[in-house]
N, C-alpha and C. Protein backbone atom coordinates (compact mmCIF):
# COMPACT_ATOMS: atom_id res chain seq x y z
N UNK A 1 13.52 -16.23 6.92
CA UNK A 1 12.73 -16.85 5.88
C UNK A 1 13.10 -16.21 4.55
N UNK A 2 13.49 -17.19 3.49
CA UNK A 2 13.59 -16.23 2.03
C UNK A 2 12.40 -15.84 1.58
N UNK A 3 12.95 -14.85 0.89
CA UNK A 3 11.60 -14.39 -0.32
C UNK A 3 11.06 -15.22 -0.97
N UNK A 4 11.66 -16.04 -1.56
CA UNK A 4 10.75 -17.06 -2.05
C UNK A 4 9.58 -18.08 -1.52
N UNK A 5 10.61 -18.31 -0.23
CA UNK A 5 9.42 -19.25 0.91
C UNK A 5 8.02 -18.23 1.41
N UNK A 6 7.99 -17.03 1.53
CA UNK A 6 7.53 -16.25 2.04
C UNK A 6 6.29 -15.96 1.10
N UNK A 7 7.01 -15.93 -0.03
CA UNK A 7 6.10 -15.39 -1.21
C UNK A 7 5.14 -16.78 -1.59
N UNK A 8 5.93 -17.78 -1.57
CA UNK A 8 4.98 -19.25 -1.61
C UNK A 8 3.62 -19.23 -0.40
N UNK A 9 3.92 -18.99 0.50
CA UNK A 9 3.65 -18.80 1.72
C UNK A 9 2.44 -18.30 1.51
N UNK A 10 2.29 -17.15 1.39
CA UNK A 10 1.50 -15.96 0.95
C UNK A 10 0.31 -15.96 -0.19
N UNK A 11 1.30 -17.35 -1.21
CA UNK A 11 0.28 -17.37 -2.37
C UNK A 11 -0.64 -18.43 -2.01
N UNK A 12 0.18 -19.63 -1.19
CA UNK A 12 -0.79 -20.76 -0.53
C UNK A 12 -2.25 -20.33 0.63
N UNK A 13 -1.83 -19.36 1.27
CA UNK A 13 -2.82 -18.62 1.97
C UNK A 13 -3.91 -18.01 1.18
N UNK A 14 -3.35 -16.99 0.43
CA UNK A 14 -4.25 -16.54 -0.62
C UNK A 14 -5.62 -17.24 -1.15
N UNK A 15 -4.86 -18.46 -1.93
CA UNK A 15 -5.39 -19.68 -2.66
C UNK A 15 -6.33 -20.13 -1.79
N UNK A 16 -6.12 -20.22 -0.46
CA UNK A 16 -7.01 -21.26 0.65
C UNK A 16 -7.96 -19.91 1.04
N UNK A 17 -7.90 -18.71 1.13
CA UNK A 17 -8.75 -17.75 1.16
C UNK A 17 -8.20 -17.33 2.50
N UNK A 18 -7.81 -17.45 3.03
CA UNK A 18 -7.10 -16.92 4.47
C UNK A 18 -6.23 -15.65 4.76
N UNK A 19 -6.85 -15.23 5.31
CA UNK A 19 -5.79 -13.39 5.42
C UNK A 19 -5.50 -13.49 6.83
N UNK A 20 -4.10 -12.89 6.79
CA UNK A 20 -4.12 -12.70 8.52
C UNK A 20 -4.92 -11.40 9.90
N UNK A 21 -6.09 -10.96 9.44
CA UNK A 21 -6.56 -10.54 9.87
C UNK A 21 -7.83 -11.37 10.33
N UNK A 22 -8.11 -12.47 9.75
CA UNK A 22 -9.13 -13.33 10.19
C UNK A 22 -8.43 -13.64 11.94
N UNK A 23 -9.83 -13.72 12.41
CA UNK A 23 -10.07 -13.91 14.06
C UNK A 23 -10.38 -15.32 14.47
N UNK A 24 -9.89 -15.97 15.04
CA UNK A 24 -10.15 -16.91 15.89
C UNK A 24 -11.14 -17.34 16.91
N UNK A 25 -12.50 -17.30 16.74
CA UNK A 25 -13.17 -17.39 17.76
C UNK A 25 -12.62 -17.59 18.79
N UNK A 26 -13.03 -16.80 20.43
CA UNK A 26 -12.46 -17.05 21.45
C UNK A 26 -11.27 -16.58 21.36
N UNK A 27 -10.30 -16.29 20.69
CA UNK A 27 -8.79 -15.97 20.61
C UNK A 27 -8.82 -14.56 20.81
N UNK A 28 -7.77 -14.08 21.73
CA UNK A 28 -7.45 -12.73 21.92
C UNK A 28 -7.48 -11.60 20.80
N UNK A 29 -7.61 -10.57 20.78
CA UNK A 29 -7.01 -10.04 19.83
C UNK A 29 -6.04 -9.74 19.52
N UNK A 30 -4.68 -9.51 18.50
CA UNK A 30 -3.29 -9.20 17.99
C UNK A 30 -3.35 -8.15 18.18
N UNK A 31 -2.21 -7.18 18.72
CA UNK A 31 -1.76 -5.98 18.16
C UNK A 31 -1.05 -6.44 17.04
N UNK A 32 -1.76 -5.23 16.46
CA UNK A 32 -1.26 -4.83 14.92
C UNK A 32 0.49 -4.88 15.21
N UNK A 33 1.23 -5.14 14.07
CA UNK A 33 2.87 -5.36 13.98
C UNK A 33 3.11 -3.76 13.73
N UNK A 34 4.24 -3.67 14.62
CA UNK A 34 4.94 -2.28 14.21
C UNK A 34 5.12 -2.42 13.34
N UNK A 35 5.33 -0.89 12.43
CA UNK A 35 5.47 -0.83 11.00
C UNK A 35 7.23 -0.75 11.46
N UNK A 36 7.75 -1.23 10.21
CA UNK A 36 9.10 -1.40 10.46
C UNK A 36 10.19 0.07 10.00
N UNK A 37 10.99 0.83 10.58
CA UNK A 37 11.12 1.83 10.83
C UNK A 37 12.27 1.97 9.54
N UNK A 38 12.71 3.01 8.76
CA UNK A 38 13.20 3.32 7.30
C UNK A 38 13.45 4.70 7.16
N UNK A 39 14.51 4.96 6.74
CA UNK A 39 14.60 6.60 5.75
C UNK A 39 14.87 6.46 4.31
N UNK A 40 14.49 7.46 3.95
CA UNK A 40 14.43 7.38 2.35
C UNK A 40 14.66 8.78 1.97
N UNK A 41 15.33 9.14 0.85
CA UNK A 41 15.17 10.24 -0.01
C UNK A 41 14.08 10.88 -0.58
N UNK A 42 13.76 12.40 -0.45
CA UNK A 42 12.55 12.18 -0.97
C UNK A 42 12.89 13.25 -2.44
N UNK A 43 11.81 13.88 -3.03
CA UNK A 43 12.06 13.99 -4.62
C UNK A 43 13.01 15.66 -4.33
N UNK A 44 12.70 16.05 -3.29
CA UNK A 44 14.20 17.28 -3.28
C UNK A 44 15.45 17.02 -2.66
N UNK A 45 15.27 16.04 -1.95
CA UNK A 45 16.52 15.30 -2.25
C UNK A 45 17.08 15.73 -0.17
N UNK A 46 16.16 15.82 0.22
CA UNK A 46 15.77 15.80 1.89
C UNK A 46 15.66 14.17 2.03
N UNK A 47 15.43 13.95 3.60
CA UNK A 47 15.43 12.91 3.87
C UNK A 47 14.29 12.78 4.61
N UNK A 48 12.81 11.55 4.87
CA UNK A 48 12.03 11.39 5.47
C UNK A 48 12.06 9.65 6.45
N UNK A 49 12.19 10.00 7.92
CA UNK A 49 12.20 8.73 8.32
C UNK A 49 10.99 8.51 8.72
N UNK A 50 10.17 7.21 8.71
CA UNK A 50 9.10 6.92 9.41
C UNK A 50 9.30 5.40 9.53
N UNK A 51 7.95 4.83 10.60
CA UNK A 51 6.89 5.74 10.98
C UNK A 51 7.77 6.76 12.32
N UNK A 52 6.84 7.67 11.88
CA UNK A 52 6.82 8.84 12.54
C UNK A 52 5.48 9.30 13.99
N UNK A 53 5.60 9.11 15.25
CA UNK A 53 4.70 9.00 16.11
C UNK A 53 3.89 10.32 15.55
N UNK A 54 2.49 10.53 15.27
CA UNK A 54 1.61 11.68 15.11
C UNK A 54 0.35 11.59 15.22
N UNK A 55 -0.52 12.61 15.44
CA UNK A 55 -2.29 12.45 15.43
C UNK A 55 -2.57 12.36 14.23
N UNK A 56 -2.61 11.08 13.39
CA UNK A 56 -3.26 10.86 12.25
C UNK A 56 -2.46 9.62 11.73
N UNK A 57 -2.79 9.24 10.50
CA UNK A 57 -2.62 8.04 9.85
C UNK A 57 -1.84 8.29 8.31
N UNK A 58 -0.95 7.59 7.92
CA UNK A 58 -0.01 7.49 7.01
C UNK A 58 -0.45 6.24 6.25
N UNK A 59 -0.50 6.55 5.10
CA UNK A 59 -0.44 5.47 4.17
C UNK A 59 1.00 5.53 3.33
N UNK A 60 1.55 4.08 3.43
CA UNK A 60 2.25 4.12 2.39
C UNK A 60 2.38 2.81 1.17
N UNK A 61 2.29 3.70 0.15
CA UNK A 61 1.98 3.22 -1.21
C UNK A 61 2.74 2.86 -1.92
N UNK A 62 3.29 1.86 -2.05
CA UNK A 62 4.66 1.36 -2.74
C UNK A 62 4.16 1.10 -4.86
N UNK A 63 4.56 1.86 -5.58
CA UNK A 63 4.37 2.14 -6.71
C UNK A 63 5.46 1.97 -8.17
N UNK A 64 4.88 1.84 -8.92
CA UNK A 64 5.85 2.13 -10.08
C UNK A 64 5.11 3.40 -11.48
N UNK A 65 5.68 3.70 -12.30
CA UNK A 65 5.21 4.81 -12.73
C UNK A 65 4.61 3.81 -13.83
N UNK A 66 4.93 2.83 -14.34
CA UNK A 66 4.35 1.45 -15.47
C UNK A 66 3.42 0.79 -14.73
N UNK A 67 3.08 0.71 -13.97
CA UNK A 67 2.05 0.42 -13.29
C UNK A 67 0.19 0.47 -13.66
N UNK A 68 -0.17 -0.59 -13.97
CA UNK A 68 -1.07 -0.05 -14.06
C UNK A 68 -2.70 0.12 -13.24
N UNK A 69 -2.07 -0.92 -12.13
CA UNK A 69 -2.66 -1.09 -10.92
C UNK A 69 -2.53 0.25 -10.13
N UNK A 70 -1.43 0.64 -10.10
CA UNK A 70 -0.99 1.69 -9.35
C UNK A 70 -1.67 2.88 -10.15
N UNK A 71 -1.76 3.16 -11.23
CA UNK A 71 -2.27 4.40 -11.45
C UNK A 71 -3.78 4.47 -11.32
N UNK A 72 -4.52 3.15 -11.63
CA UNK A 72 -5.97 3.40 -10.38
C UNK A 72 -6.25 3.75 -9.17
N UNK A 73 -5.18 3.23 -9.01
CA UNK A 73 -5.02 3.61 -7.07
C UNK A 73 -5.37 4.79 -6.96
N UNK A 74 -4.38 5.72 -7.73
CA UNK A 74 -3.75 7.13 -7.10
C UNK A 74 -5.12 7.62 -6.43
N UNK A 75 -6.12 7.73 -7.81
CA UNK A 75 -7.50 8.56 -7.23
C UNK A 75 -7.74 8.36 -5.91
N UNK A 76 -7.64 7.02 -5.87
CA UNK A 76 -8.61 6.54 -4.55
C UNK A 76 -8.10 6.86 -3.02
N UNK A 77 -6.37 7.04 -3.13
CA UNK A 77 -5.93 7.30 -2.21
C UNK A 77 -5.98 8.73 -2.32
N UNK A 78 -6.00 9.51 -3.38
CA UNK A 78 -5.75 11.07 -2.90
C UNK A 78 -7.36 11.33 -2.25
N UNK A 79 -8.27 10.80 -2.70
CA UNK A 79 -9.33 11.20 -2.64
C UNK A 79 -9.57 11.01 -0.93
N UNK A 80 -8.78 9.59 -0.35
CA UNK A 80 -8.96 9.38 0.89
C UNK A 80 -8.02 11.03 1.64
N UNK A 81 -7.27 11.02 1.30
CA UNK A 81 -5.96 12.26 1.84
C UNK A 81 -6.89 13.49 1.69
N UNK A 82 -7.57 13.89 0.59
CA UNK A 82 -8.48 14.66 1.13
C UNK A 82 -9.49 15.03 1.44
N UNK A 83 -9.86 13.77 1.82
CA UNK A 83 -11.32 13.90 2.60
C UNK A 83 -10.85 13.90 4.23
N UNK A 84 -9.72 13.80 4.27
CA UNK A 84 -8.95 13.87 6.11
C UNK A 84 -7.89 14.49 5.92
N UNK A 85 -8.03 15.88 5.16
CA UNK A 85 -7.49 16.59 5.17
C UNK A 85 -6.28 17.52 6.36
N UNK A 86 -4.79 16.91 6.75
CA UNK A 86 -4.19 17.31 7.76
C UNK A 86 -4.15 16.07 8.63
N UNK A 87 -5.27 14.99 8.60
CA UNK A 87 -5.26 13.89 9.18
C UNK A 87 -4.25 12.23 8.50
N UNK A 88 -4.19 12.52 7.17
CA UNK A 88 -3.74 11.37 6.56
C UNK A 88 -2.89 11.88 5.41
N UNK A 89 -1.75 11.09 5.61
CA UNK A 89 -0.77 11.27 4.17
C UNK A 89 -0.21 10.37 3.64
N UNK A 90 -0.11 10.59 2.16
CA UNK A 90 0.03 9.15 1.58
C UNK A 90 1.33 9.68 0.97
N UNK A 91 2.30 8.70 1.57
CA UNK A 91 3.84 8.47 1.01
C UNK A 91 4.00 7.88 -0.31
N UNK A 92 4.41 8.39 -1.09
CA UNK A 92 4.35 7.29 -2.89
C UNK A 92 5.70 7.10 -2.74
N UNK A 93 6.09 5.85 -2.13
CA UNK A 93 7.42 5.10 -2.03
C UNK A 93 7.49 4.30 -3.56
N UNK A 94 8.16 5.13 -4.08
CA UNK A 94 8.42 4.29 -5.83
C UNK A 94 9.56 2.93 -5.96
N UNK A 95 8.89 2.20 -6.40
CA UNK A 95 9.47 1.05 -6.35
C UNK A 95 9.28 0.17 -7.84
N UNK A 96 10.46 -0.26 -8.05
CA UNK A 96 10.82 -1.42 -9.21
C UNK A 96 10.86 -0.63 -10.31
N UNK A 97 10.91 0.76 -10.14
CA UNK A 97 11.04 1.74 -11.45
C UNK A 97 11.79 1.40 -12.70
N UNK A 98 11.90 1.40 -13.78
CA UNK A 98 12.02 1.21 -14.72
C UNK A 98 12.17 2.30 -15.84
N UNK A 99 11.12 2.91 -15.88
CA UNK A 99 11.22 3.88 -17.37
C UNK A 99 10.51 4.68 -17.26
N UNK A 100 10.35 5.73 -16.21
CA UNK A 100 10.21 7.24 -16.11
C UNK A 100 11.09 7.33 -14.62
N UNK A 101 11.00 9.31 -14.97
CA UNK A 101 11.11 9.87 -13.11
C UNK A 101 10.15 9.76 -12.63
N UNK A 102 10.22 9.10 -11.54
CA UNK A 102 9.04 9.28 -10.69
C UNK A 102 8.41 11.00 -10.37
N UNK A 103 9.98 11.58 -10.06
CA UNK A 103 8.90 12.90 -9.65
C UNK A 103 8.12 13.53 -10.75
N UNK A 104 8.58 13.85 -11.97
CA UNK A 104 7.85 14.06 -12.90
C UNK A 104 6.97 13.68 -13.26
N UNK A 105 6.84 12.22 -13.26
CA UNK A 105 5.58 11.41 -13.60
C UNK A 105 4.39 12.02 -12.50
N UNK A 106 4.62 12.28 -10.95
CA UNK A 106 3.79 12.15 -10.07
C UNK A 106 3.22 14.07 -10.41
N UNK A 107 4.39 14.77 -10.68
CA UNK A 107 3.81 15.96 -10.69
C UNK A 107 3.23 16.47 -11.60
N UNK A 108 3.07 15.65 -12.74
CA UNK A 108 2.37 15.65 -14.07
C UNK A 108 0.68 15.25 -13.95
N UNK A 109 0.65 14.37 -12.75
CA UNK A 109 -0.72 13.55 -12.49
C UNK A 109 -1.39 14.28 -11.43
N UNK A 110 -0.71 15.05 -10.64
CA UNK A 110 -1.22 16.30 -9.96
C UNK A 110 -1.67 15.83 -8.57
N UNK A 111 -1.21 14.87 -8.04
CA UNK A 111 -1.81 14.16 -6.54
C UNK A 111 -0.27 14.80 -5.62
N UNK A 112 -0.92 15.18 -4.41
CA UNK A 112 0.05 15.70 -3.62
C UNK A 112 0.61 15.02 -2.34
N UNK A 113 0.91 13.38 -3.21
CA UNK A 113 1.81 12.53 -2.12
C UNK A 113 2.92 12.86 -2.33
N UNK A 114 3.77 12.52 -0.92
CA UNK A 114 5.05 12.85 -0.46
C UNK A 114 5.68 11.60 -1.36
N UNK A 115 6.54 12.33 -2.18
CA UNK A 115 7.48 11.07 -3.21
C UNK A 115 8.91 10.48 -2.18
N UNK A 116 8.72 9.34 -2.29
CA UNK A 116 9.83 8.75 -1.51
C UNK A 116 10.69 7.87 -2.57
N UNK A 117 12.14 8.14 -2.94
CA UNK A 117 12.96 7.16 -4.00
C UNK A 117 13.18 6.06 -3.32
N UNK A 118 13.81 5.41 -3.53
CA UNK A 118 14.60 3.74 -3.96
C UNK A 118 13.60 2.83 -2.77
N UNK A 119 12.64 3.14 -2.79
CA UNK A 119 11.90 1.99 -2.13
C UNK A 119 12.37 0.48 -1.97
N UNK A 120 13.28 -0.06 -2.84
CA UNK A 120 13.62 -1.21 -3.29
C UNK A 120 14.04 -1.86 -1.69
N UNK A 121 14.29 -0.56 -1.10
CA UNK A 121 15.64 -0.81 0.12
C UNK A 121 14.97 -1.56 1.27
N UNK A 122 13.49 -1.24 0.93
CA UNK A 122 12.87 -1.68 1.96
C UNK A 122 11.86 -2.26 2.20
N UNK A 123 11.53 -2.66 0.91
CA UNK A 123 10.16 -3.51 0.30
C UNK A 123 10.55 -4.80 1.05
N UNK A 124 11.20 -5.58 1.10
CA UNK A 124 11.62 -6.76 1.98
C UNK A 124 10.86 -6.81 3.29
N UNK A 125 11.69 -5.47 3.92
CA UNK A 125 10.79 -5.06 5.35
C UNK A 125 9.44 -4.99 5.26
N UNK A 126 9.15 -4.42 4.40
CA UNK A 126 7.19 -4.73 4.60
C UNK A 126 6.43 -5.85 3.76
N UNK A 127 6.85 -6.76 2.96
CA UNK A 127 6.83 -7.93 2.48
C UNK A 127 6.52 -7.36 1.18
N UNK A 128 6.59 -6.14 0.49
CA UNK A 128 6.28 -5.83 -0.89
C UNK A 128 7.08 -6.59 -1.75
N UNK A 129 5.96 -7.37 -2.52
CA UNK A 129 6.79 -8.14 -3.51
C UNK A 129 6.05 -7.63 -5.05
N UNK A 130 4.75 -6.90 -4.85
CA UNK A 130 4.25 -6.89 -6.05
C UNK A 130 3.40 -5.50 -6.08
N UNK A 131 3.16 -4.98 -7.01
CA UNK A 131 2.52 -3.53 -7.17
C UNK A 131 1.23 -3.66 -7.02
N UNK A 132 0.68 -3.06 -6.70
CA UNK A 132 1.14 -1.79 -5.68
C UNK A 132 0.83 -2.38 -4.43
N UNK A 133 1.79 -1.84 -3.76
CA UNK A 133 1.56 -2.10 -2.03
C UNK A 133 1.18 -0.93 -1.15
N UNK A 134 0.33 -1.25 -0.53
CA UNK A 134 -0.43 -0.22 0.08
C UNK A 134 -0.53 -0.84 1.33
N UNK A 135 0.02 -0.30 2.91
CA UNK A 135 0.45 -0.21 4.23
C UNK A 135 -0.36 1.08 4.84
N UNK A 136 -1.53 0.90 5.45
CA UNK A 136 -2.07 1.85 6.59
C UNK A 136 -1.10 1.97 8.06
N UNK A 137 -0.53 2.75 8.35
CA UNK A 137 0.10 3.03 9.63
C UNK A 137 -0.21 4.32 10.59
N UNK A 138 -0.84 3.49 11.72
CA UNK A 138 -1.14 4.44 12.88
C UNK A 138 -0.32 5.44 13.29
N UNK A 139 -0.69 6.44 14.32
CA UNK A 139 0.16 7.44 15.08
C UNK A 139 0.84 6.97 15.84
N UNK A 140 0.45 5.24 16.12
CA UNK A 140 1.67 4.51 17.21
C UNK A 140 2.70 3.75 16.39
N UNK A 141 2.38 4.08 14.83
CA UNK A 141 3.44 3.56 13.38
C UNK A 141 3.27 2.13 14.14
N UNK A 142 1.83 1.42 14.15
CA UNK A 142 1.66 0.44 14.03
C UNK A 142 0.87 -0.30 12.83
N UNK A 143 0.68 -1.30 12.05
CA UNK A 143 0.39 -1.46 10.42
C UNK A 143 -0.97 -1.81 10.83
N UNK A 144 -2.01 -1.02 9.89
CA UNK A 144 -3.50 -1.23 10.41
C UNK A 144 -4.23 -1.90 9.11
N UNK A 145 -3.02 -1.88 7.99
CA UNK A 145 -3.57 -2.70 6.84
C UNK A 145 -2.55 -2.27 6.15
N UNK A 146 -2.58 -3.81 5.39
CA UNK A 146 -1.65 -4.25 4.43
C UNK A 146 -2.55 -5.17 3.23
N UNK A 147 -2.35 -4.44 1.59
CA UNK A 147 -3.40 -4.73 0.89
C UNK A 147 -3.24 -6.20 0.11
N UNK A 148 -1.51 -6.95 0.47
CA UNK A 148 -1.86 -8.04 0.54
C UNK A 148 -2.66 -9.14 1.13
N UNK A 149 -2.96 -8.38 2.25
CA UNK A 149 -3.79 -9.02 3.57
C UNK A 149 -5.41 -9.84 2.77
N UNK A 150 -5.63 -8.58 1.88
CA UNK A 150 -6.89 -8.43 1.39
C UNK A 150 -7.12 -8.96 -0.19
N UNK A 151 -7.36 -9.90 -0.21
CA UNK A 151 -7.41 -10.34 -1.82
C UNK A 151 -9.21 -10.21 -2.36
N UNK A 152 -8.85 -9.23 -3.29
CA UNK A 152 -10.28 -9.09 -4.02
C UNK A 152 -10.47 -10.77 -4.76
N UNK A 153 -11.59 -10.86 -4.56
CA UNK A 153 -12.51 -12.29 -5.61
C UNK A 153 -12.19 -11.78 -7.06
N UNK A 154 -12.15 -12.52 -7.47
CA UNK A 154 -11.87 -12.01 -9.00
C UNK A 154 -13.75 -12.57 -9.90
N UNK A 155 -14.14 -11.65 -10.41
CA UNK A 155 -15.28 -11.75 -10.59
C UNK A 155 -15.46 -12.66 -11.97
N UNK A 156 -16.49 -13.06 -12.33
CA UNK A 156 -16.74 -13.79 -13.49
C UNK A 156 -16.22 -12.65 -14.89
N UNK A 157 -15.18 -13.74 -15.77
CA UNK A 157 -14.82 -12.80 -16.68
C UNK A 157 -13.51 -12.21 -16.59
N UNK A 158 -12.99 -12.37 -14.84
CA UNK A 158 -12.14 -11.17 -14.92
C UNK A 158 -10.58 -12.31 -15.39
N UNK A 159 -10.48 -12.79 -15.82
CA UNK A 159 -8.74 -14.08 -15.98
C UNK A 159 -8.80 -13.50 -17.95
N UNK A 160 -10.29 -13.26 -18.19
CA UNK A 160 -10.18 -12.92 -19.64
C UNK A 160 -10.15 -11.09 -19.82
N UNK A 161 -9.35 -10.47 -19.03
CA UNK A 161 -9.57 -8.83 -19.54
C UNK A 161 -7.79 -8.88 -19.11
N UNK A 162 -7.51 -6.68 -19.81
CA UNK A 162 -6.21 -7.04 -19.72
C UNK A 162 -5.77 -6.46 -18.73
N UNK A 163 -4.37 -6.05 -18.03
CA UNK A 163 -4.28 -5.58 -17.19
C UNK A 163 -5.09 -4.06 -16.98
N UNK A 164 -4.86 -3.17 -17.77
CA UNK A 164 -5.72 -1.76 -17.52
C UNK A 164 -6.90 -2.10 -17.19
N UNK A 165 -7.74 -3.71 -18.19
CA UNK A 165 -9.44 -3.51 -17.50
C UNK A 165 -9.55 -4.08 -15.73
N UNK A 166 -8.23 -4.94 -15.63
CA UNK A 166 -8.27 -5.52 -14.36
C UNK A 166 -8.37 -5.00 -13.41
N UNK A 167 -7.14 -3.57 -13.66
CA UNK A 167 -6.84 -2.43 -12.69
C UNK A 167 -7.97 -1.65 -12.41
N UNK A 168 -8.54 -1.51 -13.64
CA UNK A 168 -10.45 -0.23 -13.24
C UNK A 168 -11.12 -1.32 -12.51
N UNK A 169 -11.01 -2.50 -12.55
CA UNK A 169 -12.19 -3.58 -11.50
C UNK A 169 -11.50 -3.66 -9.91
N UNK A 170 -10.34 -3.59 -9.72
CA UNK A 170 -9.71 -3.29 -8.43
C UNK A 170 -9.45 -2.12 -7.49
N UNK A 171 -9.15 -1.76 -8.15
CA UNK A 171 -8.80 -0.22 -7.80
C UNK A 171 -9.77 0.51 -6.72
N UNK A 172 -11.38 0.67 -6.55
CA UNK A 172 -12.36 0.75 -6.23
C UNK A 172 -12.47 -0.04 -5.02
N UNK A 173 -12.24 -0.97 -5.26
CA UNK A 173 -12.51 -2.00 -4.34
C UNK A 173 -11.31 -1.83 -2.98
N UNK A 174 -9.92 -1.98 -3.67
CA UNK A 174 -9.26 -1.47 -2.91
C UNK A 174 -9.18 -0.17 -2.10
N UNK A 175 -9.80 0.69 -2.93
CA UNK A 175 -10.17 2.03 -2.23
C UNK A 175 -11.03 2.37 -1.17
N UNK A 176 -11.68 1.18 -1.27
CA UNK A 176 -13.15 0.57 -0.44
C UNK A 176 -12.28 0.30 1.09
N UNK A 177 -11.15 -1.16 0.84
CA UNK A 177 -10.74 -1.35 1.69
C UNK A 177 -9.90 -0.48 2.71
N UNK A 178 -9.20 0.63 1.84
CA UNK A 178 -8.26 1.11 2.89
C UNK A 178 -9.06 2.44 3.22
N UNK A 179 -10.03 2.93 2.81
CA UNK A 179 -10.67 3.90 3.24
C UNK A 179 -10.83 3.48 4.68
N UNK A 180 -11.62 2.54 4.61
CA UNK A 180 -12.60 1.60 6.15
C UNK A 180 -11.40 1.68 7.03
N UNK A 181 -9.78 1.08 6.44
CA UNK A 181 -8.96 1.00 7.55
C UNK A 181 -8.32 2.60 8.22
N UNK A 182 -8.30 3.50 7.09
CA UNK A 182 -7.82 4.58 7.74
C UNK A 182 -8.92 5.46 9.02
N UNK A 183 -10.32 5.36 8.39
CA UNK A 183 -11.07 5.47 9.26
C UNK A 183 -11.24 4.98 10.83
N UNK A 184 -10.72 3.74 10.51
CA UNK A 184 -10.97 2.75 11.86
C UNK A 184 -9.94 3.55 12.77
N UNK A 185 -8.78 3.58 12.08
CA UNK A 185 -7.77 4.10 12.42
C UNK A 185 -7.71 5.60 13.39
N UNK A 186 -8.31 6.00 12.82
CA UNK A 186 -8.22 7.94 13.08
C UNK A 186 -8.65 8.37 14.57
């Protein structure tokens, strides 16, 4: 399937309100899709492959440093990383970069995710088409949420604010969502 069909795909679902986590009355339940398996460089210049089989849960956060979705995030995910402290780690797979270092940028903001470079390589594989992407993956590196899955309502007002006010109205919400999934998870 191209990116484009995929991404149409995705926006037509959206639009109709449908996520693929909705249940089927009577219908079995899905195992969750393996997360699809990748190495990457990370900011010392080591190599990290995952998923990686372990007792705990991995998030990974596909980002840009212009971002401004993404820099709401950060809180919400470090805040999840340490409240399950040893249990959960959040990968900042940088992606569609543009105009900073990532590692600098990340070690300037003081959150202690594992920096992963050229994300680009593999955003395909997990359907990242747009910032930020955020992937919950089990100890069986099976995907327990994917934050396209999940489309926030856009509240009265929100088509008239700009991106930074959009990002403080999401951000939360999203933090909402993947908290619940890493939990479920653990």
């Amino acid at each position: 399937m191209t990116t484009h069909r995929r991404t149409t795909i995705i926006a037509v679902l959206i639009a109709l309100g449908l996520t693929a986590s909705l249940a089927v009355p009577g219908a079995a339940a899905a195992e969750p899709p393996e997360a699809p398996a990748f190495t990457l460089a990370d900011a010392e210049g080591g190599e990290v492959s995952l998923p990686a089989r372990r007792d705990g849960v991995d998030i990974y956060y596909f980002w840009a440093t212009w971002c401004p979705f993404c820099s709401e995030v950060k809180p919400e995910l470090d805040a999840i990383q340490r409240d399950h402290e040893g249990k959960v780690r959040v990968f900042a797979i940088n992606f569609r970069e543009t105009e900073n270092d990532p590692a600098a940028y990340l070690a300037a903001t003081g959150y202690d995710f594992t920096l992963l470079l050229d994300g680009e390589s593999i955003a395909e594989d997990y359907g990242a088409w747009v910032l930020p992407g955020v992937f919950v993956v089990d100890g069986d590196g099976r995907i327990r949420f994917n934050l396209y899955d999940n489309p926030m309502p856009n509240p009265p007002g929100y088509g008239a604010l700009d991106s930074a006010e959009r990002a403080k109205i999401r951000a939360p919400w999203w933090g909402a969502r993947i908290r619940e999934a890493v939990e479920a998870a653990l």
